[in-house]
PDB file of N, CA and C in Angstrom:
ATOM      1  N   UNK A   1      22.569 -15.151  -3.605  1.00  0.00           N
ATOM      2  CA  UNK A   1      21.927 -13.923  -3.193  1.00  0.00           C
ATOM      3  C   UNK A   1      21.146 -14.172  -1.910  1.00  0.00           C
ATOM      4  N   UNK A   2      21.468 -12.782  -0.480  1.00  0.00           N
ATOM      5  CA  UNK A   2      20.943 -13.502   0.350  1.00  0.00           C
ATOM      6  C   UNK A   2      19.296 -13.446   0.064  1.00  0.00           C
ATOM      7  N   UNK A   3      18.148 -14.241   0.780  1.00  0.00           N
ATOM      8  CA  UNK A   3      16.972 -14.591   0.533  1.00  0.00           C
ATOM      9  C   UNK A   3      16.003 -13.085   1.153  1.00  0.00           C
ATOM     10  N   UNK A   4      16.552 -12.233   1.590  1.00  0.00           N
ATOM     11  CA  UNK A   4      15.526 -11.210   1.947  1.00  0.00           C
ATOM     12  C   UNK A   4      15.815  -9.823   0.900  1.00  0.00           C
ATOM     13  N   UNK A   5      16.414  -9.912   0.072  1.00  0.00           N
ATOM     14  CA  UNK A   5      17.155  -9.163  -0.916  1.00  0.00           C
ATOM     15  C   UNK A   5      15.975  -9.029  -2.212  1.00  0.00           C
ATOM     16  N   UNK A   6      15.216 -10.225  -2.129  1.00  0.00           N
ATOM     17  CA  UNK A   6      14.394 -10.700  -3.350  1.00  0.00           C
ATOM     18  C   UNK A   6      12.669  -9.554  -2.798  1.00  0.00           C
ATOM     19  N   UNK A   7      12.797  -9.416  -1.538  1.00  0.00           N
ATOM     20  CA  UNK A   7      11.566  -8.427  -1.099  1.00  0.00           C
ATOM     21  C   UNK A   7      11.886  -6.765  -1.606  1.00  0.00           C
ATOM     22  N   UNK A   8      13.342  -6.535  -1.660  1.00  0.00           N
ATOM     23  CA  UNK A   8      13.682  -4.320  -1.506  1.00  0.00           C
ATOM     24  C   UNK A   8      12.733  -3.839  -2.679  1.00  0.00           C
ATOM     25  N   UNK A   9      13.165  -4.382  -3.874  1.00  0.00           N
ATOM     26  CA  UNK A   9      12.254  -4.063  -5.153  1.00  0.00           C
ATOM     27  C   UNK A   9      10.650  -3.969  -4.459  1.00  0.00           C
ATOM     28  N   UNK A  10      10.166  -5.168  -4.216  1.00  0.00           N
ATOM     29  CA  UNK A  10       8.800  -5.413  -4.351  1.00  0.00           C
ATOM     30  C   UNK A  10       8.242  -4.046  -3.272  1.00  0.00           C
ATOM     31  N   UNK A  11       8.825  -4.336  -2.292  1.00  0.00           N
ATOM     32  CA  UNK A  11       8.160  -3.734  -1.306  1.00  0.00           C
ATOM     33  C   UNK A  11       8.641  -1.504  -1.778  1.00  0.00           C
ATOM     34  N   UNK A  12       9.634  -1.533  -2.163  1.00  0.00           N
ATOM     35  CA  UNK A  12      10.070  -0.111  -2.455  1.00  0.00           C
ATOM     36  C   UNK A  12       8.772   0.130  -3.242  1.00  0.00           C
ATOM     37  N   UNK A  13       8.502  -0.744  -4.820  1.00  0.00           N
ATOM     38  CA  UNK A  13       7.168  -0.603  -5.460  1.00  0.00           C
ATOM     39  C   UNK A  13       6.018  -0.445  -4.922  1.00  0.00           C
ATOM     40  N   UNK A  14       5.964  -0.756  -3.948  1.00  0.00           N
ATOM     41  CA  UNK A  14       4.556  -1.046  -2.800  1.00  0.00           C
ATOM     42  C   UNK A  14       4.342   0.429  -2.216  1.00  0.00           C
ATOM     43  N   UNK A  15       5.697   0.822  -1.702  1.00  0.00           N
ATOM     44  CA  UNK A  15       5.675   2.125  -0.981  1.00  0.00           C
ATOM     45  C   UNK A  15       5.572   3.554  -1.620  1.00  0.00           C
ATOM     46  N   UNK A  16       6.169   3.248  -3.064  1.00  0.00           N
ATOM     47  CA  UNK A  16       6.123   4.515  -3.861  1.00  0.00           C
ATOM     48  C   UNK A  16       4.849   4.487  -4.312  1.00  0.00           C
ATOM     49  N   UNK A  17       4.554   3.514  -4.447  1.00  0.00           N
ATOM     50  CA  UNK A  17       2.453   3.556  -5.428  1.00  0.00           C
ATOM     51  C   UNK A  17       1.619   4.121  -3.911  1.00  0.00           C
ATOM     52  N   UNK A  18       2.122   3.722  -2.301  1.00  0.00           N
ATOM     53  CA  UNK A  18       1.406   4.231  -1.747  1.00  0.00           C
ATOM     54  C   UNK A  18       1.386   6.039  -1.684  1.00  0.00           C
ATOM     55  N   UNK A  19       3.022   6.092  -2.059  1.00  0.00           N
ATOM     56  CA  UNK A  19       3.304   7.880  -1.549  1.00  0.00           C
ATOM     57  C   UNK A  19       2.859   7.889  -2.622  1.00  0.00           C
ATOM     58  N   UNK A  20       2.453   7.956  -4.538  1.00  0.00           N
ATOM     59  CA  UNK A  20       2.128   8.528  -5.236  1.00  0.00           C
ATOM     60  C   UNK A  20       0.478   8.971  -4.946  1.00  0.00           C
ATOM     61  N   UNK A  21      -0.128   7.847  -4.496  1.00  0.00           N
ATOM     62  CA  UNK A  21      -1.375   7.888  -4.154  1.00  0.00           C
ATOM     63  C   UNK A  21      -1.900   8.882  -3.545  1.00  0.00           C
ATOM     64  N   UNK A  22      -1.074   8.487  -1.863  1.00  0.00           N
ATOM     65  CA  UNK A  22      -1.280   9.731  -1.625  1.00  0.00           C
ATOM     66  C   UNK A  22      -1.034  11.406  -1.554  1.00  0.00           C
ATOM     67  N   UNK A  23      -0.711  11.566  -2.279  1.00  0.00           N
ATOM     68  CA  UNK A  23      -0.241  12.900  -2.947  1.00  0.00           C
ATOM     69  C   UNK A  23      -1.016  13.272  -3.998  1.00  0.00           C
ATOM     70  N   UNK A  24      -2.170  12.322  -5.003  1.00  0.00           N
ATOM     71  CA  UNK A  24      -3.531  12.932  -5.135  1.00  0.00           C
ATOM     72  C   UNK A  24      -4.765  12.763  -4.324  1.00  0.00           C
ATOM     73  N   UNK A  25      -4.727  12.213  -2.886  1.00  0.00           N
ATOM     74  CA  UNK A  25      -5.640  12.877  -1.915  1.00  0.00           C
ATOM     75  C   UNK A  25      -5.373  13.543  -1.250  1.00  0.00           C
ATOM     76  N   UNK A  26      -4.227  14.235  -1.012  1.00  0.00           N
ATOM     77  CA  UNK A  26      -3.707  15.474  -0.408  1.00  0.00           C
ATOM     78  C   UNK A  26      -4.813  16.650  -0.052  1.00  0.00           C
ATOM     79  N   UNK A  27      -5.487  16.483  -0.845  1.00  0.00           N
ATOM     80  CA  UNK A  27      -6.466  17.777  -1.297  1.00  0.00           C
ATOM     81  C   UNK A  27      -7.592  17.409  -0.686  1.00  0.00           C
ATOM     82  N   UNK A  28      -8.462  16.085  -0.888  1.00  0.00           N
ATOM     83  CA  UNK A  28      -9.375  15.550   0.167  1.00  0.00           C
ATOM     84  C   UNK A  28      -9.235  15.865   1.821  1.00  0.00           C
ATOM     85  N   UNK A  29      -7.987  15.144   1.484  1.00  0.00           N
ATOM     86  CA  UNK A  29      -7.850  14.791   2.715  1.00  0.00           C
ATOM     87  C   UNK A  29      -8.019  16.016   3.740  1.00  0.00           C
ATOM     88  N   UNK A  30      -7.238  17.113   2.887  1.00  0.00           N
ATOM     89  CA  UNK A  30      -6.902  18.709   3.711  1.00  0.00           C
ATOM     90  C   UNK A  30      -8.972  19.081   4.191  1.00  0.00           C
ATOM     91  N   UNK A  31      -9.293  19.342   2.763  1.00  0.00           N
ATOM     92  CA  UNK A  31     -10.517  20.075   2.455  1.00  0.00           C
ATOM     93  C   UNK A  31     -11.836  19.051   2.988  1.00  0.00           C
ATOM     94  N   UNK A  32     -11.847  18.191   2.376  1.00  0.00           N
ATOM     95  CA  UNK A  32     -13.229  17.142   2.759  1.00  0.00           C
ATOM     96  C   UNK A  32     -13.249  16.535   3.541  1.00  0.00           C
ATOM     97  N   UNK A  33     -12.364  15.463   3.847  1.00  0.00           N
ATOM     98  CA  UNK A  33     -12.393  14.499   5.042  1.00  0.00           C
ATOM     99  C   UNK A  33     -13.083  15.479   6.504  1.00  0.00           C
ATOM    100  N   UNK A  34     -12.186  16.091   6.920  1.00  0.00           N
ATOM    101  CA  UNK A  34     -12.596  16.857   7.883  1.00  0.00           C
ATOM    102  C   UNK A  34     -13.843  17.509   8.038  1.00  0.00           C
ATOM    103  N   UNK A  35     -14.655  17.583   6.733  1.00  0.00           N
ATOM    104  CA  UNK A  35     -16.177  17.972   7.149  1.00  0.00           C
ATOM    105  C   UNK A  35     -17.497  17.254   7.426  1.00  0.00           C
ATOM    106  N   UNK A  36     -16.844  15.818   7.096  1.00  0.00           N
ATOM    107  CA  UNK A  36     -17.567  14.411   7.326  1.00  0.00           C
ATOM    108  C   UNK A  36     -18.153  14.306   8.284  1.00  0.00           C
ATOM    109  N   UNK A  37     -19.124  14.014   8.706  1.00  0.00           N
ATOM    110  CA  UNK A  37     -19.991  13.666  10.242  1.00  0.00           C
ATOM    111  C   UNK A  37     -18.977  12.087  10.067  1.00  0.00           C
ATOM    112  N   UNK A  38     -18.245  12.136  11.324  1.00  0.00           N
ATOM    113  CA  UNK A  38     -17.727  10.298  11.588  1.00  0.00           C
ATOM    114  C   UNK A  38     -18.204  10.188  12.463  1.00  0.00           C
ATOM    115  N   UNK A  39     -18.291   8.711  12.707  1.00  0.00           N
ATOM    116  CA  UNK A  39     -18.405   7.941  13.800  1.00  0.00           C
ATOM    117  C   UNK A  39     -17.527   8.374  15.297  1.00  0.00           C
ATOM    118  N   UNK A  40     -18.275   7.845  16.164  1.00  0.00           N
ATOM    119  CA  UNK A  40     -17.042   8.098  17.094  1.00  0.00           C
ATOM    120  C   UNK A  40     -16.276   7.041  17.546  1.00  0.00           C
ATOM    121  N   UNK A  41     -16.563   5.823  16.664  1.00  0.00           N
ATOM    122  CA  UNK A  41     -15.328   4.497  16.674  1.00  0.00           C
ATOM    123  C   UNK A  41     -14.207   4.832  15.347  1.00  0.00           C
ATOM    124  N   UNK A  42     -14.361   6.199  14.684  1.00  0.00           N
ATOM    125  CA  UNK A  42     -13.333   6.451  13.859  1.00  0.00           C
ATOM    126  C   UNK A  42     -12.114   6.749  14.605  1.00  0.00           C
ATOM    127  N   UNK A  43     -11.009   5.729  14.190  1.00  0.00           N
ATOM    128  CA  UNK A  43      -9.853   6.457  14.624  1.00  0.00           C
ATOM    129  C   UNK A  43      -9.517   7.587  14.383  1.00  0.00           C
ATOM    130  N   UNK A  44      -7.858   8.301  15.168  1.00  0.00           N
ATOM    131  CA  UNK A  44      -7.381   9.695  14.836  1.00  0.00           C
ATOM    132  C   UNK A  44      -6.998   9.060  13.703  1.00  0.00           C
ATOM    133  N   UNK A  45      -6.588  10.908  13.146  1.00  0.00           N
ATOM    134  CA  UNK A  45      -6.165  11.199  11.501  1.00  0.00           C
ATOM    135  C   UNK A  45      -4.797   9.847  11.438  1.00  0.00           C
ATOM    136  N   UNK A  46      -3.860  10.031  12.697  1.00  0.00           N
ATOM    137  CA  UNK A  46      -2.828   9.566  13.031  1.00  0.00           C
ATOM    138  C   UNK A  46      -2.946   8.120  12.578  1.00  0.00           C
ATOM    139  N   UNK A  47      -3.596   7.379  12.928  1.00  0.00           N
ATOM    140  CA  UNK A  47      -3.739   6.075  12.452  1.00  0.00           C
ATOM    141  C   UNK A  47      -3.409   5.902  10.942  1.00  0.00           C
ATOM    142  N   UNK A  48      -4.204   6.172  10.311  1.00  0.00           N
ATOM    143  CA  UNK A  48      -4.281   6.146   8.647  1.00  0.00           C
ATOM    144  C   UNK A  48      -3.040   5.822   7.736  1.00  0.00           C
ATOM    145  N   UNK A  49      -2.149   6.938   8.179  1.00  0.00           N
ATOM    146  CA  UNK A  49      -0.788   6.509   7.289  1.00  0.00           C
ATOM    147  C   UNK A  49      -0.016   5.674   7.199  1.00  0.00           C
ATOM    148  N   UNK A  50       0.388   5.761   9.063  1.00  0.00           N
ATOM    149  CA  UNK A  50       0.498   4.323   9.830  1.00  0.00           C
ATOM    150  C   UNK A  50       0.146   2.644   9.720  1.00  0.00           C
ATOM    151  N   UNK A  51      -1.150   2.764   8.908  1.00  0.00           N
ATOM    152  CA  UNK A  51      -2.061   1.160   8.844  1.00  0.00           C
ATOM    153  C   UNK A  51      -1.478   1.452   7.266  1.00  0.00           C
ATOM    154  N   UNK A  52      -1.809   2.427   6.399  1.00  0.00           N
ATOM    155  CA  UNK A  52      -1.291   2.385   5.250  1.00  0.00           C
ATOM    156  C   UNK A  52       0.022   1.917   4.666  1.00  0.00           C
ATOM    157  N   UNK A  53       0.881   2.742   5.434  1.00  0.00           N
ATOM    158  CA  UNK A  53       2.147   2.115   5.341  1.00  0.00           C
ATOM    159  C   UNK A  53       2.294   0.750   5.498  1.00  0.00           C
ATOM    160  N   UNK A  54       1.882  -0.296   6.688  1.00  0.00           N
ATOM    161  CA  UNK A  54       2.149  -1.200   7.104  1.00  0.00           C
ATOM    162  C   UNK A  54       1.723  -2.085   5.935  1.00  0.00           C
ATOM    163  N   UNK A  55       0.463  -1.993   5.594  1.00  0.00           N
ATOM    164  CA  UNK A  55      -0.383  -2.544   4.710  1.00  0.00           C
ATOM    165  C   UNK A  55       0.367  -2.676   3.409  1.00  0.00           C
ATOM    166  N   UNK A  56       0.837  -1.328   2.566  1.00  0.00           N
ATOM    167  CA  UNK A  56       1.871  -1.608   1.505  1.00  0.00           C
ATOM    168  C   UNK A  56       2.982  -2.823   1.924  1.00  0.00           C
ATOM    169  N   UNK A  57       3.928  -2.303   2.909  1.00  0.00           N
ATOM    170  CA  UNK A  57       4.717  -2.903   2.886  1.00  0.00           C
ATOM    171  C   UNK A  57       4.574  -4.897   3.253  1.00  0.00           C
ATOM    172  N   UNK A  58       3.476  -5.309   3.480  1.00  0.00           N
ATOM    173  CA  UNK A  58       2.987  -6.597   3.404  1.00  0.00           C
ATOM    174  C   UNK A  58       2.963  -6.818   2.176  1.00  0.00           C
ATOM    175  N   UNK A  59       1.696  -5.774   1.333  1.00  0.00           N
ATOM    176  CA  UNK A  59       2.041  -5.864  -0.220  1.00  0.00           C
ATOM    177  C   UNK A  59       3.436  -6.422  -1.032  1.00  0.00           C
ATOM    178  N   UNK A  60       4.361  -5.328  -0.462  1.00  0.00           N
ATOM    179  CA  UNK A  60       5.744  -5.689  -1.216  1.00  0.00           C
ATOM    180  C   UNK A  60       5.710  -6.991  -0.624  1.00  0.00           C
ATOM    181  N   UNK A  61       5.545  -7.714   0.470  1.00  0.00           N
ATOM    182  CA  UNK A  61       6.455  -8.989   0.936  1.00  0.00           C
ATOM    183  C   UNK A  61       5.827  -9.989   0.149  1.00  0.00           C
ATOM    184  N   UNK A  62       4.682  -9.896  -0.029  1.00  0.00           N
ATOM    185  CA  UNK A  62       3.588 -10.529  -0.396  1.00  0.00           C
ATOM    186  C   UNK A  62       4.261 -11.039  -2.353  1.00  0.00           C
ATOM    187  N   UNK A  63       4.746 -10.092  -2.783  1.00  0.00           N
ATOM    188  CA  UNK A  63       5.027 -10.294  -4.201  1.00  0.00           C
ATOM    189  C   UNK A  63       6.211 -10.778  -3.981  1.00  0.00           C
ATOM    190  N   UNK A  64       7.564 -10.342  -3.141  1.00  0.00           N
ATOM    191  CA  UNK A  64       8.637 -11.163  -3.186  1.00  0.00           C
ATOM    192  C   UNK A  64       8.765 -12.471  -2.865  1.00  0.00           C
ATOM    193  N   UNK A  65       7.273 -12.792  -2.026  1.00  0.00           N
ATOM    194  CA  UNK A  65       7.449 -13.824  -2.229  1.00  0.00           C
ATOM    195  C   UNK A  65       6.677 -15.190  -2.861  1.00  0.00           C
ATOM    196  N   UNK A  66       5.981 -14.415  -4.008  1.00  0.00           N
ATOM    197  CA  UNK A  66       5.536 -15.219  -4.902  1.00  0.00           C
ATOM    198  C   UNK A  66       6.397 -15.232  -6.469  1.00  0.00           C
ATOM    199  N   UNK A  67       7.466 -13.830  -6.460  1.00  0.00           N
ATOM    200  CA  UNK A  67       8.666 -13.992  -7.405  1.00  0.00           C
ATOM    201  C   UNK A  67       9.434 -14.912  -7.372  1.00  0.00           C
ATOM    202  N   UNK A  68       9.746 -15.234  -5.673  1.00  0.00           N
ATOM    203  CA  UNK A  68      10.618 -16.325  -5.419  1.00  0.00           C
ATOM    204  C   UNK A  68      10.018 -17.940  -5.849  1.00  0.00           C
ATOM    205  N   UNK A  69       8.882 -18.195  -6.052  1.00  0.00           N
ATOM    206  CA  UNK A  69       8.016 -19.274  -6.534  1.00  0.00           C
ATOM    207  C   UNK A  69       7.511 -18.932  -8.150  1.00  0.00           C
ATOM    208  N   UNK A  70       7.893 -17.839  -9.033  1.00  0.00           N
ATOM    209  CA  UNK A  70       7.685 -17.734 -10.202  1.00  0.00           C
ATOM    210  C   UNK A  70       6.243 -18.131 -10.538  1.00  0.00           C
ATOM    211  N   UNK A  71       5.401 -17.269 -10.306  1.00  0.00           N
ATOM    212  CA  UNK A  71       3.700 -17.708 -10.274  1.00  0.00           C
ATOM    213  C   UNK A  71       3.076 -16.226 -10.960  1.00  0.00           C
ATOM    214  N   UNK A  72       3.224 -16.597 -12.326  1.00  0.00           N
ATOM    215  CA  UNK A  72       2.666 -15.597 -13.255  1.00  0.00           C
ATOM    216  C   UNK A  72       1.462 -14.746 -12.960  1.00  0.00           C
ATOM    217  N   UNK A  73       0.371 -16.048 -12.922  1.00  0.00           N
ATOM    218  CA  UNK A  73      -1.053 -15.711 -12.653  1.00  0.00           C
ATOM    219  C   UNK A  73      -0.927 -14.478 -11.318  1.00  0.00           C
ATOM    220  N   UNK A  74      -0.187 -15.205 -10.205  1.00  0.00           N
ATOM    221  CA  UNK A  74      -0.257 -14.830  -8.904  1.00  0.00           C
ATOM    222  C   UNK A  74       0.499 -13.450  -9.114  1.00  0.00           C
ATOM    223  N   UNK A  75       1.689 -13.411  -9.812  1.00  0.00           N
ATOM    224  CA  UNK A  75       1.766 -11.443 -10.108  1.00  0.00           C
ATOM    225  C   UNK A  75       0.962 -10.491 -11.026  1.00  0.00           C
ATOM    226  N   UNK A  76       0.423 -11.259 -11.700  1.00  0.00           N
ATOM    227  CA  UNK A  76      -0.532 -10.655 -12.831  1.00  0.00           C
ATOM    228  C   UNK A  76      -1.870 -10.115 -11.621  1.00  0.00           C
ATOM    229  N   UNK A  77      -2.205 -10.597 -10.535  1.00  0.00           N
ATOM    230  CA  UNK A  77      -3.157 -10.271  -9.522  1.00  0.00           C
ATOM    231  C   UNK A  77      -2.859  -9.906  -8.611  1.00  0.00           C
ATOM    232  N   UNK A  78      -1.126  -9.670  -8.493  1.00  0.00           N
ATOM    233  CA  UNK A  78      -0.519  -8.799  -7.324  1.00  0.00           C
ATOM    234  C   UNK A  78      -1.003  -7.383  -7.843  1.00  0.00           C
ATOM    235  N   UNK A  79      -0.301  -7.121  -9.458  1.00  0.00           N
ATOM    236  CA  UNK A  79      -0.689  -5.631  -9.975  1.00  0.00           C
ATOM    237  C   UNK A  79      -1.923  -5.275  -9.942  1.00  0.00           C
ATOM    238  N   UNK A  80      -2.372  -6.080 -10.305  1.00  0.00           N
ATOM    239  CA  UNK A  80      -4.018  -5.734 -10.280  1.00  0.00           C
ATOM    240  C   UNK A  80      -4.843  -4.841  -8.850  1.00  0.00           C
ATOM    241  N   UNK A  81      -4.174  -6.102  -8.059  1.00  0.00           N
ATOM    242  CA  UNK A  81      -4.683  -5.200  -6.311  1.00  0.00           C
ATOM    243  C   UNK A  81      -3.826  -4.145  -6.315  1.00  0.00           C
ATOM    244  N   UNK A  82      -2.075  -4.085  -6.973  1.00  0.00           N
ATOM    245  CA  UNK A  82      -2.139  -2.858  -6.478  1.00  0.00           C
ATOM    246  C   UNK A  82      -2.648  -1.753  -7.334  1.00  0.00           C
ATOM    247  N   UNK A  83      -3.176  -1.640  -8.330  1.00  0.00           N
ATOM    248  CA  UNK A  83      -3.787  -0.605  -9.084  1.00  0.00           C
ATOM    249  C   UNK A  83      -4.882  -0.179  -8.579  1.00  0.00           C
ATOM    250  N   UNK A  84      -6.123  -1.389  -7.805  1.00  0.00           N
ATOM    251  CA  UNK A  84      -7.042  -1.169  -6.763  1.00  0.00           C
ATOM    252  C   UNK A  84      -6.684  -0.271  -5.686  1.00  0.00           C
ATOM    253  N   UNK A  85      -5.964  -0.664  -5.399  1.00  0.00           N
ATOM    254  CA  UNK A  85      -5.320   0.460  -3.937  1.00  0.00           C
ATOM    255  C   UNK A  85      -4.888   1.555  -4.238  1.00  0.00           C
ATOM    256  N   UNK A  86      -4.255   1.787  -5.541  1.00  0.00           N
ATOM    257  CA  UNK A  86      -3.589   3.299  -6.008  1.00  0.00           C
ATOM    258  C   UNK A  86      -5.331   4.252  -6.215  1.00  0.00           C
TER     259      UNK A  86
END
């Protein structure tokens, strides 16, 4: 099996927990965020999904490749962060 095959799972998991996520701040995001006094070192809205996305998808790489080394502990604390992040 080729060796980058062992990441599609992990990282697909990574990306759907991010789109589930966000689809219950949908509603924040619309209604509240926008009434926030920010900073003016806050990035645009634009950034956000962008760093999000990227960020999951490290996630996924991150577990394929501690599957590929079979390290229990080390997925038992992959889920964990990602339940933190959901």
């Amino acid at each position: 099996m080729k060796k980058w095959l062992q990441y599609i799972w992990p990282v697909a998991i990574s990306l759907v927990t991010g789109f589930s996520a966000s689809l219950f701040q949908k509603t924040a995001l619309a209604d509240w965020y926008p009434t926030l006094e920010k900073s003016v070192l806050t990035p645009p809205a634009l950034v956000f999904p962008v760093v999000w996305t990227i960020l999951y998808v490290v996630m996924g790489i991150a577990l394929g490749r501690i599957l590929g080394k079979n390290l229990q502990r080390a997925i038992g604390l992959w889920w964990i962060q990602l339940a933190f992040n959901f």
